[in-house]
PDB file of N, CA and C in Angstrom:
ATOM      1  N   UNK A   1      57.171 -89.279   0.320  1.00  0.00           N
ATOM      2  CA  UNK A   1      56.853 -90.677   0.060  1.00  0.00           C
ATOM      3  C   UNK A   1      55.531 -90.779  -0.677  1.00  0.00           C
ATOM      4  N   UNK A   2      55.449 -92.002  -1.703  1.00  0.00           N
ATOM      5  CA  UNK A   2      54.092 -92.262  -1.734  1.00  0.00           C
ATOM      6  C   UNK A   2      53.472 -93.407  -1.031  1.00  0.00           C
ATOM      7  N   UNK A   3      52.159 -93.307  -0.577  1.00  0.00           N
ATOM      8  CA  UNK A   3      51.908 -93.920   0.536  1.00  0.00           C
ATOM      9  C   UNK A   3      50.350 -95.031  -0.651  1.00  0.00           C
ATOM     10  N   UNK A   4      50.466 -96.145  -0.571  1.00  0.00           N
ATOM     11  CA  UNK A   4      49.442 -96.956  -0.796  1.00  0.00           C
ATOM     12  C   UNK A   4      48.757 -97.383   0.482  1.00  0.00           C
ATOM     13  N   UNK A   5      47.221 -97.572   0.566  1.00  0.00           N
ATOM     14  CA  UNK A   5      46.924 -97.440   1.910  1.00  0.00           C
ATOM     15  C   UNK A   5      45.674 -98.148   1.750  1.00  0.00           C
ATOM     16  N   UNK A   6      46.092 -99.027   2.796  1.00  0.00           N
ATOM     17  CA  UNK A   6      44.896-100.581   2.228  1.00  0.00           C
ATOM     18  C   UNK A   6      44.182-100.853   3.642  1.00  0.00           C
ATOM     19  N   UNK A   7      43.138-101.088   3.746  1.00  0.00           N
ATOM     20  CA  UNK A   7      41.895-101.460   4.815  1.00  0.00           C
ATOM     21  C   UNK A   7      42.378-102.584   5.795  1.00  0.00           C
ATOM     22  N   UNK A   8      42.620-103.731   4.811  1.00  0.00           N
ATOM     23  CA  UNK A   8      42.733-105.069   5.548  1.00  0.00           C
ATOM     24  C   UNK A   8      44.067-105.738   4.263  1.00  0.00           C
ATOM     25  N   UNK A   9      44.885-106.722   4.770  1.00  0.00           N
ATOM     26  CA  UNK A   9      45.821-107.750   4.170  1.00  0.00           C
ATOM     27  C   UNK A   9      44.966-107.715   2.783  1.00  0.00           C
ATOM     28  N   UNK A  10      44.098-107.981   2.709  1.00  0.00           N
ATOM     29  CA  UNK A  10      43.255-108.696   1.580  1.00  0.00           C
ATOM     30  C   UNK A  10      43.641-107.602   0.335  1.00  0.00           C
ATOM     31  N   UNK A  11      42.980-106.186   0.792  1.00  0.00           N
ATOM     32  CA  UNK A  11      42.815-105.124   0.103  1.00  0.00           C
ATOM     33  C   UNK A  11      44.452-104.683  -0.205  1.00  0.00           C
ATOM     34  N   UNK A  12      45.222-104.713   0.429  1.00  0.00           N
ATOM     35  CA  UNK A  12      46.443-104.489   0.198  1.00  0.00           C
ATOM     36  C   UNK A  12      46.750-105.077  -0.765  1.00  0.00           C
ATOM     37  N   UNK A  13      46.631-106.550  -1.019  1.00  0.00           N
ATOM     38  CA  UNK A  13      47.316-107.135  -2.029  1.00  0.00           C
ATOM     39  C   UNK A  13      46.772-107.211  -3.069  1.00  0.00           C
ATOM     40  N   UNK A  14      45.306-106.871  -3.422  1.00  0.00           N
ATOM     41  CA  UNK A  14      44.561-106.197  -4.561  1.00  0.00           C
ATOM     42  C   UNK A  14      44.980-105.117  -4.918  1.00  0.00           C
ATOM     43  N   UNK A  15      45.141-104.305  -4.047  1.00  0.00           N
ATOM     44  CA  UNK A  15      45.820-103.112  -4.498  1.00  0.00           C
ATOM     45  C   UNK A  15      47.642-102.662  -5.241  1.00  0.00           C
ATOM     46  N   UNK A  16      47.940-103.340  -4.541  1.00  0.00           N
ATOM     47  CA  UNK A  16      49.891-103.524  -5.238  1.00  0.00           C
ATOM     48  C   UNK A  16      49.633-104.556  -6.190  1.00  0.00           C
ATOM     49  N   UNK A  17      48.730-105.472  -6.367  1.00  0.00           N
ATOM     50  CA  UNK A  17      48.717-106.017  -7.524  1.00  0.00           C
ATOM     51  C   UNK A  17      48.600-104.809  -8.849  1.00  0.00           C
ATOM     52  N   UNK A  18      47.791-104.220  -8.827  1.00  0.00           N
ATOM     53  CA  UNK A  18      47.120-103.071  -9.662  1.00  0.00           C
ATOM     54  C   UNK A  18      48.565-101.913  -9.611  1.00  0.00           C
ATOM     55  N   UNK A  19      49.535-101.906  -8.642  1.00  0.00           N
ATOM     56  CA  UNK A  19      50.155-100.601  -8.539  1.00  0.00           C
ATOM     57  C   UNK A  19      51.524-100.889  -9.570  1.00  0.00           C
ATOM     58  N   UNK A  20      51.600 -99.929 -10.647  1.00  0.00           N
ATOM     59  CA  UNK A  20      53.031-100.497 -11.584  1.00  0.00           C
ATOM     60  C   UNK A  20      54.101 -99.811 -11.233  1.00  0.00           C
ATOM     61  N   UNK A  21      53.962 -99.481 -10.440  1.00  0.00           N
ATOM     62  CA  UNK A  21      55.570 -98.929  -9.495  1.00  0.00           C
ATOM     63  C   UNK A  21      56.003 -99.993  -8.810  1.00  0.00           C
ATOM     64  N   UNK A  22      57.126 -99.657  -8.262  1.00  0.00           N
ATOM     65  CA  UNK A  22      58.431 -99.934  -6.976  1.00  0.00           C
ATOM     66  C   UNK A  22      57.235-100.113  -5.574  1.00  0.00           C
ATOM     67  N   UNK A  23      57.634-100.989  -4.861  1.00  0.00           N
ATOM     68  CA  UNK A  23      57.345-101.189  -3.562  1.00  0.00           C
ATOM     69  C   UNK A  23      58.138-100.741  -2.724  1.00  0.00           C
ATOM     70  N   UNK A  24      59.152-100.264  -2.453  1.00  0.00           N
ATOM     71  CA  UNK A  24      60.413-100.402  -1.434  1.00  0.00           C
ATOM     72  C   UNK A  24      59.968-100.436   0.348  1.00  0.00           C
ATOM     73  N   UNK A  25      58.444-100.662   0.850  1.00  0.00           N
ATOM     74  CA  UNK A  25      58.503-100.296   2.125  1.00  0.00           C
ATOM     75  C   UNK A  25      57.200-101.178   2.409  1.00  0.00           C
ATOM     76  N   UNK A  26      56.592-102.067   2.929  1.00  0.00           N
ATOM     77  CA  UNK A  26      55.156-102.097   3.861  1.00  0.00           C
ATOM     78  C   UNK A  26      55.137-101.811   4.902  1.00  0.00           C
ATOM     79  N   UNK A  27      54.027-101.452   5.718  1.00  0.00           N
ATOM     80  CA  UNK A  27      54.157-100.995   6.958  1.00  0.00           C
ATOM     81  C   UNK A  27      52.962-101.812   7.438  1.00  0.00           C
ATOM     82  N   UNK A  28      53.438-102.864   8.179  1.00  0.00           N
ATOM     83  CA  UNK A  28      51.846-103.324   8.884  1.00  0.00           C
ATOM     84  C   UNK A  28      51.679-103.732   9.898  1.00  0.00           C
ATOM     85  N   UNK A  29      50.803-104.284  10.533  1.00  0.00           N
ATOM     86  CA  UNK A  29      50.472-104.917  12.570  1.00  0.00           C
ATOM     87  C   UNK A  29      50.976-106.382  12.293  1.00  0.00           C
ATOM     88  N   UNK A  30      51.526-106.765  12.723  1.00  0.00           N
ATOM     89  CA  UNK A  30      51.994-107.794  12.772  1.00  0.00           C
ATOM     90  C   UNK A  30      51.266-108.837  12.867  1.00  0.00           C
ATOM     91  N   UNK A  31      50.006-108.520  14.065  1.00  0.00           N
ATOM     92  CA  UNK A  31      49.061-109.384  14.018  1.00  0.00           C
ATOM     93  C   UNK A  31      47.429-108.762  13.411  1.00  0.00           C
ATOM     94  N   UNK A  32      46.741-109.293  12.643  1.00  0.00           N
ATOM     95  CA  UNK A  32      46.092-108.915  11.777  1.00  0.00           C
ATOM     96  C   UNK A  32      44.782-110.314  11.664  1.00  0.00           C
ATOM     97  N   UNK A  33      43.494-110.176  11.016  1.00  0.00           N
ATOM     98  CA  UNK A  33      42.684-110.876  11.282  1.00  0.00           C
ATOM     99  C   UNK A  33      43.270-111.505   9.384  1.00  0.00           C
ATOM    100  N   UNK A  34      42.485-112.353   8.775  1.00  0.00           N
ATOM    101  CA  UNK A  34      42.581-113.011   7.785  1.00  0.00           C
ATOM    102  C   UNK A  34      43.975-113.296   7.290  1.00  0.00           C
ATOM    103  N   UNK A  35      45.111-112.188   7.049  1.00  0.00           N
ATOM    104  CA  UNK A  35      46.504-112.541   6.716  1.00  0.00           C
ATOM    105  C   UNK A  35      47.095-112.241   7.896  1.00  0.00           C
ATOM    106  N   UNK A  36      48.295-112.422   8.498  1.00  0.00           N
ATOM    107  CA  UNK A  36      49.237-111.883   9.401  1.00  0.00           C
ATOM    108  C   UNK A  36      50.280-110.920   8.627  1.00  0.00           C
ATOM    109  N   UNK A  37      50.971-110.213   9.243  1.00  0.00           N
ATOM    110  CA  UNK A  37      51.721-109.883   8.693  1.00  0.00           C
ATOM    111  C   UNK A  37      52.955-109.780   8.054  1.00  0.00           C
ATOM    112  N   UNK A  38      53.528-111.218   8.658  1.00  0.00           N
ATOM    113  CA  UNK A  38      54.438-112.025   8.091  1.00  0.00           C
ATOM    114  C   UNK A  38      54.027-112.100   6.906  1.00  0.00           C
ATOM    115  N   UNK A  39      52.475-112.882   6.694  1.00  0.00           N
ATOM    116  CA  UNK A  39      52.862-113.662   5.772  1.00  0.00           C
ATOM    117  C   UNK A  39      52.319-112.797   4.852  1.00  0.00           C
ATOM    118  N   UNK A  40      51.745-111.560   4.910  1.00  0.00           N
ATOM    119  CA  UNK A  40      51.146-110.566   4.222  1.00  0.00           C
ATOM    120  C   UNK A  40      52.541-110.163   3.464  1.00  0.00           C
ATOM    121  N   UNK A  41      53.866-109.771   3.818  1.00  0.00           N
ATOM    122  CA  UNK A  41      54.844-109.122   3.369  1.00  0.00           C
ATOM    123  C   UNK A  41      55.379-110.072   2.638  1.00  0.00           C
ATOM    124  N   UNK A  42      55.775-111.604   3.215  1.00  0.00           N
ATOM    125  CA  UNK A  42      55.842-112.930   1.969  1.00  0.00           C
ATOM    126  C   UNK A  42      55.105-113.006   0.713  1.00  0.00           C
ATOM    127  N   UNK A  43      53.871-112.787   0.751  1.00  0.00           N
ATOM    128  CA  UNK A  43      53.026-112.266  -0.711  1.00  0.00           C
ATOM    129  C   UNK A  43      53.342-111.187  -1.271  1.00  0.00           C
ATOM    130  N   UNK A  44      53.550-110.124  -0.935  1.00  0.00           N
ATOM    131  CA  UNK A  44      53.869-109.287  -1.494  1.00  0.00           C
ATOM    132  C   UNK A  44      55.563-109.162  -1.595  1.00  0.00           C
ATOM    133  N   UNK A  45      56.419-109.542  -2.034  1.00  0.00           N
ATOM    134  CA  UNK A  45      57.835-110.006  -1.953  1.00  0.00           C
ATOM    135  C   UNK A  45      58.142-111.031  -2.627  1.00  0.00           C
ATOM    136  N   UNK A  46      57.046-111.692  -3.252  1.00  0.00           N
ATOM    137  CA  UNK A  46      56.712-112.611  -4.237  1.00  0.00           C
ATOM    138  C   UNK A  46      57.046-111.995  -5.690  1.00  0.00           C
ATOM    139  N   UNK A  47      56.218-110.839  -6.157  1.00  0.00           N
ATOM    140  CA  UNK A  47      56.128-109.474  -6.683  1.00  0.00           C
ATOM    141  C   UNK A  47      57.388-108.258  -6.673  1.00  0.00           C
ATOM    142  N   UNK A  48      57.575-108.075  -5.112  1.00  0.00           N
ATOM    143  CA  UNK A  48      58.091-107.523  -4.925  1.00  0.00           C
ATOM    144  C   UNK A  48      59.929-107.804  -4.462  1.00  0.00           C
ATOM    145  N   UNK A  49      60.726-108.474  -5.054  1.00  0.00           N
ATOM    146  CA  UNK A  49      61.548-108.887  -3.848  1.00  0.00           C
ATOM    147  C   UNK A  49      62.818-108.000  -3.255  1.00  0.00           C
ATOM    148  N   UNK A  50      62.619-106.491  -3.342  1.00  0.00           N
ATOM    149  CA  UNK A  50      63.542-106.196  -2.839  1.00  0.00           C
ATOM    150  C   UNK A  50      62.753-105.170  -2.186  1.00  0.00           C
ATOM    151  N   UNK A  51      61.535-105.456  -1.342  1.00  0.00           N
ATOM    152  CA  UNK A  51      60.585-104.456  -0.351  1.00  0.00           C
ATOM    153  C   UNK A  51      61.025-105.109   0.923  1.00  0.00           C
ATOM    154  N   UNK A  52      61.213-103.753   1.640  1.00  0.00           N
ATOM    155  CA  UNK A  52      61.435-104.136   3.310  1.00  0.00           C
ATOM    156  C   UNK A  52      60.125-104.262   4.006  1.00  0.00           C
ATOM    157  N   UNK A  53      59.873-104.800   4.972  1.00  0.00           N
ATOM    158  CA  UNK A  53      58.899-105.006   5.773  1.00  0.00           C
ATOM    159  C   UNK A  53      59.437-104.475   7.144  1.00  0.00           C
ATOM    160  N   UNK A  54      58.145-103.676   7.807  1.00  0.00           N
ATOM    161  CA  UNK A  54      58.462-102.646   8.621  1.00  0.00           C
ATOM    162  C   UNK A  54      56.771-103.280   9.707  1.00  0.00           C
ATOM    163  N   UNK A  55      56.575-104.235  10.974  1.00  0.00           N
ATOM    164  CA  UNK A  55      55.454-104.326  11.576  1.00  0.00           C
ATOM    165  C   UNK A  55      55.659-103.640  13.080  1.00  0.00           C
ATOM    166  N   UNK A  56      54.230-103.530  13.329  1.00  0.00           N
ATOM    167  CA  UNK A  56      54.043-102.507  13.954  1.00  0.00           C
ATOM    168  C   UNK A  56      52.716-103.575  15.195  1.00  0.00           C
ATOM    169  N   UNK A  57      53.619-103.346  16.407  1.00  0.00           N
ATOM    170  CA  UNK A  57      53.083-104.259  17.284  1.00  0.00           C
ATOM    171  C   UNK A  57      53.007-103.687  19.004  1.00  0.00           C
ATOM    172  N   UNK A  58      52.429-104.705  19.684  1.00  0.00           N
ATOM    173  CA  UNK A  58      52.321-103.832  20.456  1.00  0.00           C
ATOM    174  C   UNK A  58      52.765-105.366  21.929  1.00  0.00           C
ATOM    175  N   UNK A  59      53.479-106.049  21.014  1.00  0.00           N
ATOM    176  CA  UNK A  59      54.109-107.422  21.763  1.00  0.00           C
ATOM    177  C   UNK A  59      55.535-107.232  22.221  1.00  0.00           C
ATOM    178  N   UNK A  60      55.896-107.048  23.448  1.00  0.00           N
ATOM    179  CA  UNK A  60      56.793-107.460  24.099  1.00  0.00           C
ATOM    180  C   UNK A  60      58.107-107.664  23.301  1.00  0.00           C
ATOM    181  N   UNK A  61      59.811-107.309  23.924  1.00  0.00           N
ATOM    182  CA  UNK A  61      60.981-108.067  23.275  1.00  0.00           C
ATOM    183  C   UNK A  61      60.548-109.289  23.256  1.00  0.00           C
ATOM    184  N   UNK A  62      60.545-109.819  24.353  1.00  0.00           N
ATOM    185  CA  UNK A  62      60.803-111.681  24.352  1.00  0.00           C
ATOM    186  C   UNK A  62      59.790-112.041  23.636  1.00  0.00           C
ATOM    187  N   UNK A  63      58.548-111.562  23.569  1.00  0.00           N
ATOM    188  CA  UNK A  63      57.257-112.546  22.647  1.00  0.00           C
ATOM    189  C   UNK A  63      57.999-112.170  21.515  1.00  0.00           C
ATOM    190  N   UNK A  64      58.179-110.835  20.600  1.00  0.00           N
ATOM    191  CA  UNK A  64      58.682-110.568  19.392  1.00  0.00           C
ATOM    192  C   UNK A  64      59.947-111.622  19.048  1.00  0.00           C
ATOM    193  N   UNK A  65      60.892-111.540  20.041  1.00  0.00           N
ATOM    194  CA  UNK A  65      62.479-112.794  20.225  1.00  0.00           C
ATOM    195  C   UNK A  65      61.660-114.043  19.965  1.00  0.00           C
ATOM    196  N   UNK A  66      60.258-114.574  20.454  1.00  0.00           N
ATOM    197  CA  UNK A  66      60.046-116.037  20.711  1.00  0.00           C
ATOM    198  C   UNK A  66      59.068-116.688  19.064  1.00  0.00           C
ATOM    199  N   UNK A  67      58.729-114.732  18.613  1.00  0.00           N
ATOM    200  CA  UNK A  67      58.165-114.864  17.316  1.00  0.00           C
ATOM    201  C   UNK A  67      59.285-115.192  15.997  1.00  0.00           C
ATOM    202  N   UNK A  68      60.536-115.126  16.422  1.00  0.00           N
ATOM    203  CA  UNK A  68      61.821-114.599  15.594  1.00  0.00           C
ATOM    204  C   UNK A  68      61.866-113.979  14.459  1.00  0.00           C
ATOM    205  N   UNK A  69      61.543-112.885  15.205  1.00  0.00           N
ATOM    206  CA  UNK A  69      61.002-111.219  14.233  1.00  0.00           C
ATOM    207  C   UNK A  69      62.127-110.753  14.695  1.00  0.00           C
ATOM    208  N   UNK A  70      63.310-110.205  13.776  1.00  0.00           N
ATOM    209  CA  UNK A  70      64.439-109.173  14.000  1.00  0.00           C
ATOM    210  C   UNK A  70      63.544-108.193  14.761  1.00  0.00           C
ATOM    211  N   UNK A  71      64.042-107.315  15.861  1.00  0.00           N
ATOM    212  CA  UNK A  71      63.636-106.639  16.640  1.00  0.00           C
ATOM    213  C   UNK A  71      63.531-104.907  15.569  1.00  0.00           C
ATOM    214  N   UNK A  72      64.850-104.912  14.697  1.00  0.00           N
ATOM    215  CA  UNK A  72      64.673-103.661  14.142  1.00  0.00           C
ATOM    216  C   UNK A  72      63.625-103.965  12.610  1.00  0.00           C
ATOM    217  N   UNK A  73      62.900-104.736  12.655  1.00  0.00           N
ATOM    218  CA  UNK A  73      61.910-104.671  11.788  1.00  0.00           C
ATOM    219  C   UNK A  73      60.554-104.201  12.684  1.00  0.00           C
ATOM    220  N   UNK A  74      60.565-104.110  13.762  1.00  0.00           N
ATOM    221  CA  UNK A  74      59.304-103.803  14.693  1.00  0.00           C
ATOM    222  C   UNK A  74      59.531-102.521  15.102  1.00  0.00           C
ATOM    223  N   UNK A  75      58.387-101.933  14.917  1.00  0.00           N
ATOM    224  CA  UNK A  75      57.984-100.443  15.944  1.00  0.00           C
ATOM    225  C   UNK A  75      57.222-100.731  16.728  1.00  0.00           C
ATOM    226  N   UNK A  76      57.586-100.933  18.253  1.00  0.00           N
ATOM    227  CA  UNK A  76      56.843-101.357  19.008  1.00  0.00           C
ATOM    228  C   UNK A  76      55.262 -99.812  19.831  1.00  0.00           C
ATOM    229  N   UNK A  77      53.974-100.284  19.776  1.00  0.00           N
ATOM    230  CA  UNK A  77      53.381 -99.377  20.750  1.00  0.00           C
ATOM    231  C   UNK A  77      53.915 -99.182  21.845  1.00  0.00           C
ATOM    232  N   UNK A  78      53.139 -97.760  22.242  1.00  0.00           N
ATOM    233  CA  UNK A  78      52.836 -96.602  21.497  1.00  0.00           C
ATOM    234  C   UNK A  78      53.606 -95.828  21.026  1.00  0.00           C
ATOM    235  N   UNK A  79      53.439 -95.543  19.824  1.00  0.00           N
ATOM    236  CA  UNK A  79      54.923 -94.463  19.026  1.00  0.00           C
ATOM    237  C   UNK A  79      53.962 -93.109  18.622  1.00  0.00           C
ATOM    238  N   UNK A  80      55.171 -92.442  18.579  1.00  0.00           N
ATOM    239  CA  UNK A  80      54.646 -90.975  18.313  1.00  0.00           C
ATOM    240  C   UNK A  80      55.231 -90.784  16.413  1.00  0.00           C
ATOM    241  N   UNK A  81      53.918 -90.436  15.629  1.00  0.00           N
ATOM    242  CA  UNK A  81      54.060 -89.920  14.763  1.00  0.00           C
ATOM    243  C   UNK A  81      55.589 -89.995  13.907  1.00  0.00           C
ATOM    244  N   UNK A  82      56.920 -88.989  14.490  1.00  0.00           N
ATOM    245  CA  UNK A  82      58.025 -89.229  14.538  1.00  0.00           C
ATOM    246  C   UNK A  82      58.643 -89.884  14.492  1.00  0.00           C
ATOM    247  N   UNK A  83      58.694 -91.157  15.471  1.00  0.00           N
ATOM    248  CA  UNK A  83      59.271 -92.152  15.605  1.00  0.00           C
ATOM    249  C   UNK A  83      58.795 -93.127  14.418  1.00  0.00           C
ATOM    250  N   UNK A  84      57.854 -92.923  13.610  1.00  0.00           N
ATOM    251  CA  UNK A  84      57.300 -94.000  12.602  1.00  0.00           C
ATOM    252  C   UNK A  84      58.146 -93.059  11.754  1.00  0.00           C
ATOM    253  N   UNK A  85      58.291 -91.796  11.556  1.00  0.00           N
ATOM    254  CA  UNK A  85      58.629 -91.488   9.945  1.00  0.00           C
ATOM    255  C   UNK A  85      60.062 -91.742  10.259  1.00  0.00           C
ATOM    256  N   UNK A  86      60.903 -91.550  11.446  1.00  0.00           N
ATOM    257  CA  UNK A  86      62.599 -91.929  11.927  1.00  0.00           C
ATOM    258  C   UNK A  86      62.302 -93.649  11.763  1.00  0.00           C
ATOM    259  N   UNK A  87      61.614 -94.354  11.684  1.00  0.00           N
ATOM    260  CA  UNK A  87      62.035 -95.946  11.702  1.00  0.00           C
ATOM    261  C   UNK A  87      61.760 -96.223  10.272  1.00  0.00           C
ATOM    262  N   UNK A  88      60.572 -95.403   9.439  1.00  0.00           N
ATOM    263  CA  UNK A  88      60.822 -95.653   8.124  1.00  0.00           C
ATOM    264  C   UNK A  88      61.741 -95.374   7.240  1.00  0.00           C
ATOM    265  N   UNK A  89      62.532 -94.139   7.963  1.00  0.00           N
ATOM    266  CA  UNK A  89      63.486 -93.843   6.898  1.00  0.00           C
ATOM    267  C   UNK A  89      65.117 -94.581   6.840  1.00  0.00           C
ATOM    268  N   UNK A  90      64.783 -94.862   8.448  1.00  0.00           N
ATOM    269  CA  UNK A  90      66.120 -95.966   8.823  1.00  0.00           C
ATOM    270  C   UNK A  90      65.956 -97.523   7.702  1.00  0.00           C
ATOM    271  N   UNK A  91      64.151 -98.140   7.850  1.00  0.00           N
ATOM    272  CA  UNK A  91      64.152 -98.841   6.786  1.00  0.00           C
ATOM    273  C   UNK A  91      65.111 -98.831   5.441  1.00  0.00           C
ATOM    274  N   UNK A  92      64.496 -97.636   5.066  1.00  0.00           N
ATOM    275  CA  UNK A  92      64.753 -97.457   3.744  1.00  0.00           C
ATOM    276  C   UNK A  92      66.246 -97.078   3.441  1.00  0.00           C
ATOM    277  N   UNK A  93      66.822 -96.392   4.557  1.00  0.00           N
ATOM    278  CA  UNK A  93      68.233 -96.337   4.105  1.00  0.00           C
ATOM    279  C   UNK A  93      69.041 -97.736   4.226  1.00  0.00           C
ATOM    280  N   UNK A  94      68.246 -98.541   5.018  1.00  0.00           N
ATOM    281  CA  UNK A  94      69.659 -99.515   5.292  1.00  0.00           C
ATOM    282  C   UNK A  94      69.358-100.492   3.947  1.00  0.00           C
ATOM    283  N   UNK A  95      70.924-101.461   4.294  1.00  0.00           N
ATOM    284  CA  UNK A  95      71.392-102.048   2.979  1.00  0.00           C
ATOM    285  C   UNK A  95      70.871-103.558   2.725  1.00  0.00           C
TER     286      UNK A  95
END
């Protein structure tokens, strides 16, 4: 993979602005200080519109159900290494 790798929401989207490739993947916390990560992946999907969004949280089924976040867009804490590169690649294969 190539991996773009941004500090904060802010820096991310300075940065894929600048990037002239394919997006096909973000990976971010769902909850986040200045952007969230909803709406971080809505900006970038603007740009980008056929990138999956992949957040990474550490909230509960039912809070995630009450957020109405598809459950297989979340990697819930704590995950091992593994389990992030097996949920990214499930991302990326599905249709």
């Amino acid at each position: 993979y190539r991996v773009l790798e941004a500090a904060s929401p802010v820096e991310a989207l300075m940065l894929t602005q600048r990037y002239n490739g394919i997006l096909h993947l973000t990976v971010s916390s769902l909850v986040m200080s200045e952007i969230g990560g909803r709406e971080l992946a809505r900006r970038l999907m603007i740009q980008h519109p056929m990138m999956k969004a992949l957040f990474v949280s550490g909230y509960d089924d039912e809070t995630i159900q009450h957020h109405r976040i598809n459950q297989r867009f979340v990697l819930q804490h704590p995950y091992r290494q593994a389990g992030l590169v097996e949920k990214v690649r499930e991302m990326l294969d599905a249709t």
